[in-house]
C-alpha atoms as a PDB file:
ATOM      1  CA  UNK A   1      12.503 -11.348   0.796  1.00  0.00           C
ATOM      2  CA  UNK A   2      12.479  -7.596   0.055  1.00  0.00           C
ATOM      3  CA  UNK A   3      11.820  -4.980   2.575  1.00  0.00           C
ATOM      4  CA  UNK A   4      11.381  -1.533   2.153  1.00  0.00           C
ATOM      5  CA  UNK A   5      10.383   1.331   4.568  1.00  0.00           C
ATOM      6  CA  UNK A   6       7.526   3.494   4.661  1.00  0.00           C
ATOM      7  CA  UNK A   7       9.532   7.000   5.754  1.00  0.00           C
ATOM      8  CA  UNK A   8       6.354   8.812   5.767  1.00  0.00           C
ATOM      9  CA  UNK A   9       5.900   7.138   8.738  1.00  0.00           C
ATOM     10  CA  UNK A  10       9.187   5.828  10.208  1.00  0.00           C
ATOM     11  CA  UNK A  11      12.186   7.677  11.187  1.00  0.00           C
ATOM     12  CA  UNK A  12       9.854  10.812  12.247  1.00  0.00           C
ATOM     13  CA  UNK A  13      13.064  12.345  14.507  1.00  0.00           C
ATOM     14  CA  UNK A  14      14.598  13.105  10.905  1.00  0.00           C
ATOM     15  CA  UNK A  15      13.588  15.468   7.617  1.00  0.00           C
ATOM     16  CA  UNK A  16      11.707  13.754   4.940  1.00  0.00           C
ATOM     17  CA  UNK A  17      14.779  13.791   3.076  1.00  0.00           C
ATOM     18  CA  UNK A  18      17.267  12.939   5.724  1.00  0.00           C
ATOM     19  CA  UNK A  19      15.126   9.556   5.775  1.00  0.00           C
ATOM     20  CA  UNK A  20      16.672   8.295   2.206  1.00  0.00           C
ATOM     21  CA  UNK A  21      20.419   7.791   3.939  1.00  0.00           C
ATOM     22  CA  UNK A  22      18.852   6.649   7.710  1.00  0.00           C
ATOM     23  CA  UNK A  23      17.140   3.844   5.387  1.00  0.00           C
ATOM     24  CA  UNK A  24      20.231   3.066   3.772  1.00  0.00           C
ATOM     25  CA  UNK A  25      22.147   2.912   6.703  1.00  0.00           C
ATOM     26  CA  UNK A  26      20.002   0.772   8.256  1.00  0.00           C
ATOM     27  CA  UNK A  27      20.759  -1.743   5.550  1.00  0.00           C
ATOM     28  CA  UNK A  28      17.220  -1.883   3.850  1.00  0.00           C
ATOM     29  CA  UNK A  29      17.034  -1.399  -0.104  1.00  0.00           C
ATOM     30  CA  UNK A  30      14.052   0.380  -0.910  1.00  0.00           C
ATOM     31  CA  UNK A  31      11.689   2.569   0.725  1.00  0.00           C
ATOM     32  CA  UNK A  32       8.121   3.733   0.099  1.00  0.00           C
ATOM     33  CA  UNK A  33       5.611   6.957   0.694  1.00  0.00           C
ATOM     34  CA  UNK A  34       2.320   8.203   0.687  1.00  0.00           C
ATOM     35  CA  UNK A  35       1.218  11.273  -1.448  1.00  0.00           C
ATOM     36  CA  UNK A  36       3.659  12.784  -4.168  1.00  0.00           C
ATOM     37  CA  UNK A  37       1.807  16.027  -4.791  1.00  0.00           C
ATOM     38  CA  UNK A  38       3.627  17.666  -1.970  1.00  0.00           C
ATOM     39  CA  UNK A  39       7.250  15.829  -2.335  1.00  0.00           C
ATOM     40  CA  UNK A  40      10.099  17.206  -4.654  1.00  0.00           C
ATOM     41  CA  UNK A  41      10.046  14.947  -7.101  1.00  0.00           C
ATOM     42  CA  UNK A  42      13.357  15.945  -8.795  1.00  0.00           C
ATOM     43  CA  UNK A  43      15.082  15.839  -5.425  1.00  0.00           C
ATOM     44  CA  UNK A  44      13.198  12.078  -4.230  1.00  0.00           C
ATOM     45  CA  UNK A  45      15.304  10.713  -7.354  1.00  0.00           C
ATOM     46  CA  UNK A  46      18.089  12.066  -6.598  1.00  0.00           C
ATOM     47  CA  UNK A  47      17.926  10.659  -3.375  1.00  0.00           C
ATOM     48  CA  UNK A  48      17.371   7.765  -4.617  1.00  0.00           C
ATOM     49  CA  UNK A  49      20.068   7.400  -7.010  1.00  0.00           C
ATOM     50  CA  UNK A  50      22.574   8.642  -4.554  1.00  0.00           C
ATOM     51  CA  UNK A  51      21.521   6.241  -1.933  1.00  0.00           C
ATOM     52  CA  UNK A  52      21.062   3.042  -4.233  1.00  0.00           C
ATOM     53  CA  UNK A  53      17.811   2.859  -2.917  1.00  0.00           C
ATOM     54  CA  UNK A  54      14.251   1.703  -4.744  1.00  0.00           C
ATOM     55  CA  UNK A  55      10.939   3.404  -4.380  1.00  0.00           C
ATOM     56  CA  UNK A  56       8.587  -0.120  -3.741  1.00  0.00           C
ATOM     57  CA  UNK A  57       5.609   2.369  -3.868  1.00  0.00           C
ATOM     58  CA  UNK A  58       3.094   5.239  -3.371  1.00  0.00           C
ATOM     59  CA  UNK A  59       0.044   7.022  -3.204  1.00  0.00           C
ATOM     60  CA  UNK A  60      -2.007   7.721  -6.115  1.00  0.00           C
ATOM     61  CA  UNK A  61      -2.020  11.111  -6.151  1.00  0.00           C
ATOM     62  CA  UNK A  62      -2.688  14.497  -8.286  1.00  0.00           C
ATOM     63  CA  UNK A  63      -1.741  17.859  -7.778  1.00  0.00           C
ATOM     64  CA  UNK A  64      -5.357  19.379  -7.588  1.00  0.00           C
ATOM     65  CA  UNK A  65      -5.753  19.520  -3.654  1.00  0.00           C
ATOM     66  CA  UNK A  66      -9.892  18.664  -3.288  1.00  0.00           C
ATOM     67  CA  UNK A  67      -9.029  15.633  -5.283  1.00  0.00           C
ATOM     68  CA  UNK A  68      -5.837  14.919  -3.671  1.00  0.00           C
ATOM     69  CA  UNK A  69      -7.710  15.074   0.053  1.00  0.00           C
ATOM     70  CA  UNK A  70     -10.567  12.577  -1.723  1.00  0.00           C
ATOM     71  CA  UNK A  71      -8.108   9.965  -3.138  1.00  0.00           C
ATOM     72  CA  UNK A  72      -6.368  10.143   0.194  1.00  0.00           C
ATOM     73  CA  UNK A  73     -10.039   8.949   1.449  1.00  0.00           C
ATOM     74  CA  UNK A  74     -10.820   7.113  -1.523  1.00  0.00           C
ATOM     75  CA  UNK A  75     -13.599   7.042  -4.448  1.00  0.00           C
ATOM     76  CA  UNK A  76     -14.090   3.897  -5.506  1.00  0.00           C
ATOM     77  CA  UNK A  77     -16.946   2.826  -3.717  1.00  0.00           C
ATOM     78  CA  UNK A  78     -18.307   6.158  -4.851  1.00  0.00           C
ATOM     79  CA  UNK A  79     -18.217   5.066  -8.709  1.00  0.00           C
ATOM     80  CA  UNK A  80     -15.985   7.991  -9.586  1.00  0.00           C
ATOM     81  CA  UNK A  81     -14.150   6.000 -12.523  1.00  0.00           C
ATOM     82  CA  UNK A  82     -13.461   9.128 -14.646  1.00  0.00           C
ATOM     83  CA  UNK A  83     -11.539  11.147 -11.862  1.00  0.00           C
ATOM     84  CA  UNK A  84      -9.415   7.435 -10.881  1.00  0.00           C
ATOM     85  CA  UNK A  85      -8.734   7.361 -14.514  1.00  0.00           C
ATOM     86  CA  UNK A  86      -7.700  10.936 -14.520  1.00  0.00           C
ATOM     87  CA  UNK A  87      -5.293  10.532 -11.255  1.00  0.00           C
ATOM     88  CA  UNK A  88      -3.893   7.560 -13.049  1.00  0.00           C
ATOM     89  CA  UNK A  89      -2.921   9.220 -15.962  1.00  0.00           C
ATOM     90  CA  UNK A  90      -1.729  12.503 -13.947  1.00  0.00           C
ATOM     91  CA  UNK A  91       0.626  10.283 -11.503  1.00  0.00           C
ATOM     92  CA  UNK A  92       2.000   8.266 -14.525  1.00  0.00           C
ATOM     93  CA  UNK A  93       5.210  10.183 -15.231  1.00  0.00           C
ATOM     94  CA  UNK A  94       5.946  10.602 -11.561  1.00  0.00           C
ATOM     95  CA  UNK A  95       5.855   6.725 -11.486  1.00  0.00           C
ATOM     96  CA  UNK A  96       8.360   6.312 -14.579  1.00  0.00           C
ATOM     97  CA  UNK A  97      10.951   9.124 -13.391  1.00  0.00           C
ATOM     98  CA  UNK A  98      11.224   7.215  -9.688  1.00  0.00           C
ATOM     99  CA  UNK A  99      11.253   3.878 -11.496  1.00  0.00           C
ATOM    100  CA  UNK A 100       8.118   2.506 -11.882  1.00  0.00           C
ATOM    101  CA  UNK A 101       6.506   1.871  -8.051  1.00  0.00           C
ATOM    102  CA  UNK A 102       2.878   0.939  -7.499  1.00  0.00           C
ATOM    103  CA  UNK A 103       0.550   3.154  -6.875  1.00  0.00           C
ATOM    104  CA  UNK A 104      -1.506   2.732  -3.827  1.00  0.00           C
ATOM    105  CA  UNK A 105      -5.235   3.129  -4.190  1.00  0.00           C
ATOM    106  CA  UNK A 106      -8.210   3.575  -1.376  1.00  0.00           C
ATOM    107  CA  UNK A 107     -12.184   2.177  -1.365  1.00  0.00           C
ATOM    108  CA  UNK A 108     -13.463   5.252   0.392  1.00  0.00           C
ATOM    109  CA  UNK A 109     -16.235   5.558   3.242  1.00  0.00           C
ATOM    110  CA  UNK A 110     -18.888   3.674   3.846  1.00  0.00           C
ATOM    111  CA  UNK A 111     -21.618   6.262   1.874  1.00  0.00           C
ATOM    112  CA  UNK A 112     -24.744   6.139   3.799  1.00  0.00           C
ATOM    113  CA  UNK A 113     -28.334   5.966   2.112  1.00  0.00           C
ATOM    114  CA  UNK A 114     -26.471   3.874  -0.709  1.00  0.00           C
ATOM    115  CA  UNK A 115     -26.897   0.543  -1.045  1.00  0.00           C
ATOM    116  CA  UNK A 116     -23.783  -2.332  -0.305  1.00  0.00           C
ATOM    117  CA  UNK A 117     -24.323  -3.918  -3.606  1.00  0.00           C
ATOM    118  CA  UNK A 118     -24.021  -0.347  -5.502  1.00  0.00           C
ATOM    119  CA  UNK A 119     -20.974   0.707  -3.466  1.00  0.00           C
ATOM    120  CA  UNK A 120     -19.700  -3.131  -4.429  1.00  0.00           C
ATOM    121  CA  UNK A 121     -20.659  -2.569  -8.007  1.00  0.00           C
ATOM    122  CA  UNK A 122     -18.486   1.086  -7.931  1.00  0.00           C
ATOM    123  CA  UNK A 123     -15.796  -0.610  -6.522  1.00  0.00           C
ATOM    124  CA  UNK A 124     -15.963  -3.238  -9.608  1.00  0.00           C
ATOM    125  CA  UNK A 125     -16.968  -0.640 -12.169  1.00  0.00           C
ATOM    126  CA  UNK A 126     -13.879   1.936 -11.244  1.00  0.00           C
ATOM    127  CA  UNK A 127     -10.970  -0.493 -11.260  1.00  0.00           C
ATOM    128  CA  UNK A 128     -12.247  -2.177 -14.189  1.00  0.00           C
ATOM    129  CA  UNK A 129     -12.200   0.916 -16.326  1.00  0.00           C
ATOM    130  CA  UNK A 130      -8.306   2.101 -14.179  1.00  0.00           C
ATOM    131  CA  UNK A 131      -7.828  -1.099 -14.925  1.00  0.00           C
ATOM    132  CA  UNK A 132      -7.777  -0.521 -18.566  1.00  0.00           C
ATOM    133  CA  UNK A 133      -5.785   3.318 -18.297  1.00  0.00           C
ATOM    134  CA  UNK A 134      -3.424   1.444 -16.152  1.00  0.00           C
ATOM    135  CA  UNK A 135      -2.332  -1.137 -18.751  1.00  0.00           C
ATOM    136  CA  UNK A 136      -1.907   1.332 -21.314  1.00  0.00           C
ATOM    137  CA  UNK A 137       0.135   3.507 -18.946  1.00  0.00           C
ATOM    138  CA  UNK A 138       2.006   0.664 -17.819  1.00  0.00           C
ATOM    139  CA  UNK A 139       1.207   1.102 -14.058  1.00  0.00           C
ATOM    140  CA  UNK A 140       0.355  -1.332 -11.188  1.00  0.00           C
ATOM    141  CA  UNK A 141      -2.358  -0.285  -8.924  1.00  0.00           C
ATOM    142  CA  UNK A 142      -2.148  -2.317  -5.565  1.00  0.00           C
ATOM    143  CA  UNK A 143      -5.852  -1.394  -4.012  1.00  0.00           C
ATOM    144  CA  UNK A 144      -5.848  -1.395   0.173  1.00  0.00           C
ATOM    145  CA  UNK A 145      -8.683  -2.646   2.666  1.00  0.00           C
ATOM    146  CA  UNK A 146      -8.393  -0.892   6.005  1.00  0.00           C
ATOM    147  CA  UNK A 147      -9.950  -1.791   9.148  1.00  0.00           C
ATOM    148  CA  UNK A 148     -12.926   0.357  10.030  1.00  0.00           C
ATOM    149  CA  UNK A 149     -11.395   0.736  13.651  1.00  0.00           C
ATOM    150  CA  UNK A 150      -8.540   2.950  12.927  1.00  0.00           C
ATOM    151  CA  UNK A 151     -10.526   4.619   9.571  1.00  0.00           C
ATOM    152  CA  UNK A 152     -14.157   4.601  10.495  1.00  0.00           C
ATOM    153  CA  UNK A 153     -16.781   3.319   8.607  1.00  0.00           C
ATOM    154  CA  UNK A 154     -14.608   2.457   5.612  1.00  0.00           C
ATOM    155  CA  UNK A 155     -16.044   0.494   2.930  1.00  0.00           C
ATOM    156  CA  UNK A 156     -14.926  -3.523   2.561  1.00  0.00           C
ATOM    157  CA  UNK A 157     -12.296  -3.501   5.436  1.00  0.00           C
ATOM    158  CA  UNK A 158     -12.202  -7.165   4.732  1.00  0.00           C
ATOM    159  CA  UNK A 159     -10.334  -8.925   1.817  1.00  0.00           C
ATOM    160  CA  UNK A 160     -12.312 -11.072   0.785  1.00  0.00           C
ATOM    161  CA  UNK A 161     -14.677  -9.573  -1.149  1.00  0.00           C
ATOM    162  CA  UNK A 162     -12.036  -7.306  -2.545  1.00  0.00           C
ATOM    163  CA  UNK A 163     -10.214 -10.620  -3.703  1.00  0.00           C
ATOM    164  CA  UNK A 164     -13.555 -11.563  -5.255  1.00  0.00           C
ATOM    165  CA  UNK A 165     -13.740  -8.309  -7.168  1.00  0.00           C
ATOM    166  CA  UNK A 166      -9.942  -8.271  -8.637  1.00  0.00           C
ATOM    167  CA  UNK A 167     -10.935 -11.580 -10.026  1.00  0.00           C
ATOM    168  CA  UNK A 168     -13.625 -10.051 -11.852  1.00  0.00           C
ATOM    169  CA  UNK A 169     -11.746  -7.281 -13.141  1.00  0.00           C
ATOM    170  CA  UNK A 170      -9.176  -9.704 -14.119  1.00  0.00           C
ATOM    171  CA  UNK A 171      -5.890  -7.552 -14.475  1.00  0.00           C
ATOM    172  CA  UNK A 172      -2.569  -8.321 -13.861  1.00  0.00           C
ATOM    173  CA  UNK A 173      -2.141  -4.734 -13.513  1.00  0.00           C
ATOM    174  CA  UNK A 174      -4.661  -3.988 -10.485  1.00  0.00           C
ATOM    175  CA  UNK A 175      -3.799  -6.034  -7.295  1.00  0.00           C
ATOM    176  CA  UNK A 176      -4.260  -5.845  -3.696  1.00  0.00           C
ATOM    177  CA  UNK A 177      -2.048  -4.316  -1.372  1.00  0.00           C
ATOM    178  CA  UNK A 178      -2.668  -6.694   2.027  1.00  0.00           C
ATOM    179  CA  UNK A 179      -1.694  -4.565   5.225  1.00  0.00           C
ATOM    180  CA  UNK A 180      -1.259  -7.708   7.514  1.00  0.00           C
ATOM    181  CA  UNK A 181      -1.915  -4.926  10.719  1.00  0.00           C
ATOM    182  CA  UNK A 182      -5.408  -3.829   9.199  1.00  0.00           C
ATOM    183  CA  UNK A 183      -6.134  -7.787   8.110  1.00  0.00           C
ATOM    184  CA  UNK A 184      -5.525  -9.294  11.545  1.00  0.00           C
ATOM    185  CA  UNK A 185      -7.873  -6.303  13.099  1.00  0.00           C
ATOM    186  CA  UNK A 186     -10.700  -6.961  10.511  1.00  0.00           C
ATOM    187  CA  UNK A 187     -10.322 -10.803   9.835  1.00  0.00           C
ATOM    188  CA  UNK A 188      -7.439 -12.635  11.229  1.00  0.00           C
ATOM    189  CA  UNK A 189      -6.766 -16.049   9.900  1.00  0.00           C
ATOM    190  CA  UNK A 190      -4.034 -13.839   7.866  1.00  0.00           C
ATOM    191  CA  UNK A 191      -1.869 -17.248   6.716  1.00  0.00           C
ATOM    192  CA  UNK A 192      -4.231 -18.620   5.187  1.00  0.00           C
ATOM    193  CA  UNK A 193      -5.910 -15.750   3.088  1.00  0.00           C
ATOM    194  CA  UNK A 194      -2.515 -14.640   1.974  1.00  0.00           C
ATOM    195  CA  UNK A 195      -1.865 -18.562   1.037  1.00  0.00           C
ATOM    196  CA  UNK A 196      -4.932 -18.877  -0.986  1.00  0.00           C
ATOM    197  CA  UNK A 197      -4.624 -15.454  -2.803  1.00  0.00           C
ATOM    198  CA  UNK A 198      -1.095 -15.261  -3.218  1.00  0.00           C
ATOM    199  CA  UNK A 199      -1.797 -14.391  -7.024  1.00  0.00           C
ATOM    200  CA  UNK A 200      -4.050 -11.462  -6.245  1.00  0.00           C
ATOM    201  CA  UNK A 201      -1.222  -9.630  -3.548  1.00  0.00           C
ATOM    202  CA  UNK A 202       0.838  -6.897  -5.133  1.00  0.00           C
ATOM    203  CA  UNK A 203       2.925  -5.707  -1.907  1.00  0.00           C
ATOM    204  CA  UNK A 204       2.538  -6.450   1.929  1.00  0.00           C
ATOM    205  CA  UNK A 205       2.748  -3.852   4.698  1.00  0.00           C
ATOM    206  CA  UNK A 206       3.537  -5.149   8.313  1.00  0.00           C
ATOM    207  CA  UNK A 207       2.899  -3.252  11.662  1.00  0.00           C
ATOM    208  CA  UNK A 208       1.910  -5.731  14.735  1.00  0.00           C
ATOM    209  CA  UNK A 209      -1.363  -5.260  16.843  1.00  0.00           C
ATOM    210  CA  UNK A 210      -2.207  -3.643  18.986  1.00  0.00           C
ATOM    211  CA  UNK A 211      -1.039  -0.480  18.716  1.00  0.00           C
ATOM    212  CA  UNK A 212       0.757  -0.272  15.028  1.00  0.00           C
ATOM    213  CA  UNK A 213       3.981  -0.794  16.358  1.00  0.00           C
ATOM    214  CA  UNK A 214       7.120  -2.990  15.067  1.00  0.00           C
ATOM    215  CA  UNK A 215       6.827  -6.794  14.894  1.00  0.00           C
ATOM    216  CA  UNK A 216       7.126  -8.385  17.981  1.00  0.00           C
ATOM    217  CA  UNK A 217       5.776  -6.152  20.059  1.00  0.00           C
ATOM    218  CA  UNK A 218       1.735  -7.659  19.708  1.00  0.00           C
ATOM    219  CA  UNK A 219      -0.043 -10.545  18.943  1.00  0.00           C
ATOM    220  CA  UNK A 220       0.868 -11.185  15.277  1.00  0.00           C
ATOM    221  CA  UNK A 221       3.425 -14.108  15.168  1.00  0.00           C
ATOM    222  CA  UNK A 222       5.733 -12.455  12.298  1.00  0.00           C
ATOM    223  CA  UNK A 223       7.920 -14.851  11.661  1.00  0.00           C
ATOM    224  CA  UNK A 224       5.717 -17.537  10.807  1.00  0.00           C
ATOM    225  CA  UNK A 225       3.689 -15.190   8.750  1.00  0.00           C
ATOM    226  CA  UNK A 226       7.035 -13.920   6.744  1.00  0.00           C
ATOM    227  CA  UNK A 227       8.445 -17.494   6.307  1.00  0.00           C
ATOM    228  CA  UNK A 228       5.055 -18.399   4.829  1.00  0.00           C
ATOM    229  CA  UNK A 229       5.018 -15.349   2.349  1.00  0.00           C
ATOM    230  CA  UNK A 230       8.420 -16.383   1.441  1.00  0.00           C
ATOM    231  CA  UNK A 231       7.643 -19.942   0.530  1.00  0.00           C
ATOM    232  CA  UNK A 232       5.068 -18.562  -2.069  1.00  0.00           C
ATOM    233  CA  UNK A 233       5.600 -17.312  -5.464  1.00  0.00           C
ATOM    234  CA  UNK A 234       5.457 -13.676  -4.322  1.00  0.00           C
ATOM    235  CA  UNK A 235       8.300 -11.442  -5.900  1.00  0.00           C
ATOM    236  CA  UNK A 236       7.404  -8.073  -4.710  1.00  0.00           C
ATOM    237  CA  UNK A 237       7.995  -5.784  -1.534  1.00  0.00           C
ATOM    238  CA  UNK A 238       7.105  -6.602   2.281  1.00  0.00           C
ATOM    239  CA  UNK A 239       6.616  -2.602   3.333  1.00  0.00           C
ATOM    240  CA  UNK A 240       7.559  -1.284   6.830  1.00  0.00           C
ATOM    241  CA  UNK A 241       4.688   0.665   7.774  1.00  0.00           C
ATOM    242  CA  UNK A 242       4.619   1.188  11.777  1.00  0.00           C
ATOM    243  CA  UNK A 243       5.280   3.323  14.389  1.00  0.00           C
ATOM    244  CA  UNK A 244       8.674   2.290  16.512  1.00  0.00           C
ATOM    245  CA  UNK A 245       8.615   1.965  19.985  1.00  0.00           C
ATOM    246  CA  UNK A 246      12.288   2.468  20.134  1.00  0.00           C
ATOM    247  CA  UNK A 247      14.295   4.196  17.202  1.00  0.00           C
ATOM    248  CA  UNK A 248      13.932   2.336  14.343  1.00  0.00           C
ATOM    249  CA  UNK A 249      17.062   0.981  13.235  1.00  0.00           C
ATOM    250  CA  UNK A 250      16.875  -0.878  16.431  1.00  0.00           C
ATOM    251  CA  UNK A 251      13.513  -2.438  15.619  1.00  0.00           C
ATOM    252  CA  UNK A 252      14.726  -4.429  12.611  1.00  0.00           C
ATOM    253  CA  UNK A 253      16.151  -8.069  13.969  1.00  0.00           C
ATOM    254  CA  UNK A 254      12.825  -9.497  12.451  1.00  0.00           C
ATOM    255  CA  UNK A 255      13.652  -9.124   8.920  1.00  0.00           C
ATOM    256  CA  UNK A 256      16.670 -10.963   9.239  1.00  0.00           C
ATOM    257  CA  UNK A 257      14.727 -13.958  10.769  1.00  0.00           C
ATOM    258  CA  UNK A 258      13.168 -14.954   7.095  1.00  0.00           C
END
């Protein structure tokens, strides 16, 4: 099983860029982030390079800053296809020059005085034309449900329907990205819908509940949830995404449990 770290969010204590060697020393292979726009992309691959680490994945992003804030909220349940498409094509030569990571993509907000099925339909409608830009580009899109408690009122917090909607759009290159943290909040039962859509995950984050923290501090039992992923015929990242209660090298005995 592969892990890598989200350092946008773990090893706070340090500099962004201090958190390339911290991850390395802590014996994990890869790490991840949110946004590019702001990073220095020249100086992420060296980092990279020097440290023999991968980059698992990362924000779609652009370097306008009203769209940047918006695709950090997400449009897709806003039918904004043409500005998705745009994003793609902006963040594809970021994603070639750090080695080819997925790009993480958000539903949005619930949009009041619109109907379900027309936010539904948006969501459809916009991957299935980034879905197209994304092939030609040669990127992976890995789209995220998050619970509504943490990110209020955000549209389709459950997986299911957004596992019903990749299906429809029907590309190998737009998958979901299943935060097992926002699943358990929203849905639970988190064995058995990463079991029967195995096909549909592009990369896992893990964070237990309550609280966001590491595994094995909450209610989620990790390593059965782990061992399961790593019986199925899932070849991508697991992603550290949570906030350590203790300093996070120390917080890392689970991934050696798989």
């Amino acid at each position: 099983m592969k892990f890598s770290c989200c350092i946008d969010m773990m090893f706070p204590h340090l500099d962004f860029y201090d958190r390339f060697f911290a991850v390395k020393k802590a014996g994990l292979s890869a790490v991840e982030f949110w946004k590019w726009s702001p990073k220095d992309i020249d100086m992420v691959k060296s980092l990279l390079t020097e440290n023999g680490l991968a980059l698992s994945v990362m924000n779609i992003d652009v370097t306008d800053e009203k769209l940047s804030y918006d695709l950090s909220r997400g449009i897709l349940n806003a039918g904004r296809s043409s500005e998705l498409c745009a994003a793609i094509k902006e963040s594809a030569p970021v994603v070639r020059k750090l080695g080819n990571p997925k790009l993480i993509v958000l539903i949005g907000e619930t949009i009041e005085g619109m109907e379900v099925s027309r936010q539904e339909e948006n969501v459809f409608s916009c991957l299935k034309e980034g879905a197209k830009v994304a092939e030609a580009e040669g990127i992976n899109l890995v789209v995220e449900p998050l619970n509504a408690y943490d990110r209020k009122n955000y549209f389709m917090p459950d997986s299911g329907r957004l596992f019903e909607i990749l299906r429809g759009v029907g590309s190998e290159n737009v998958k979901a990205l299943f935060d097992i943290y926002h699943q358990q909040k929203t849905e639970g039962n988190v064995i058995e819908r990463i079991e029967e859509n195995i096909d549909l995950i592009g990369h896992f984050h893990v964070a237990d509940n309550p609280g966001r923290h590491e595994p094995g501090t909450g209610e989620i039992n990790y390593k059965n949830v782990l061992t399961k992923i790593a019986s199925l015929p899932y070849l991508g990242y697991v992603g550290l995404e949570y906030r350590a209660t203790r300093r996070d090298e120390e917080t890392l005995g689970f991934t050696k449990e798989v």
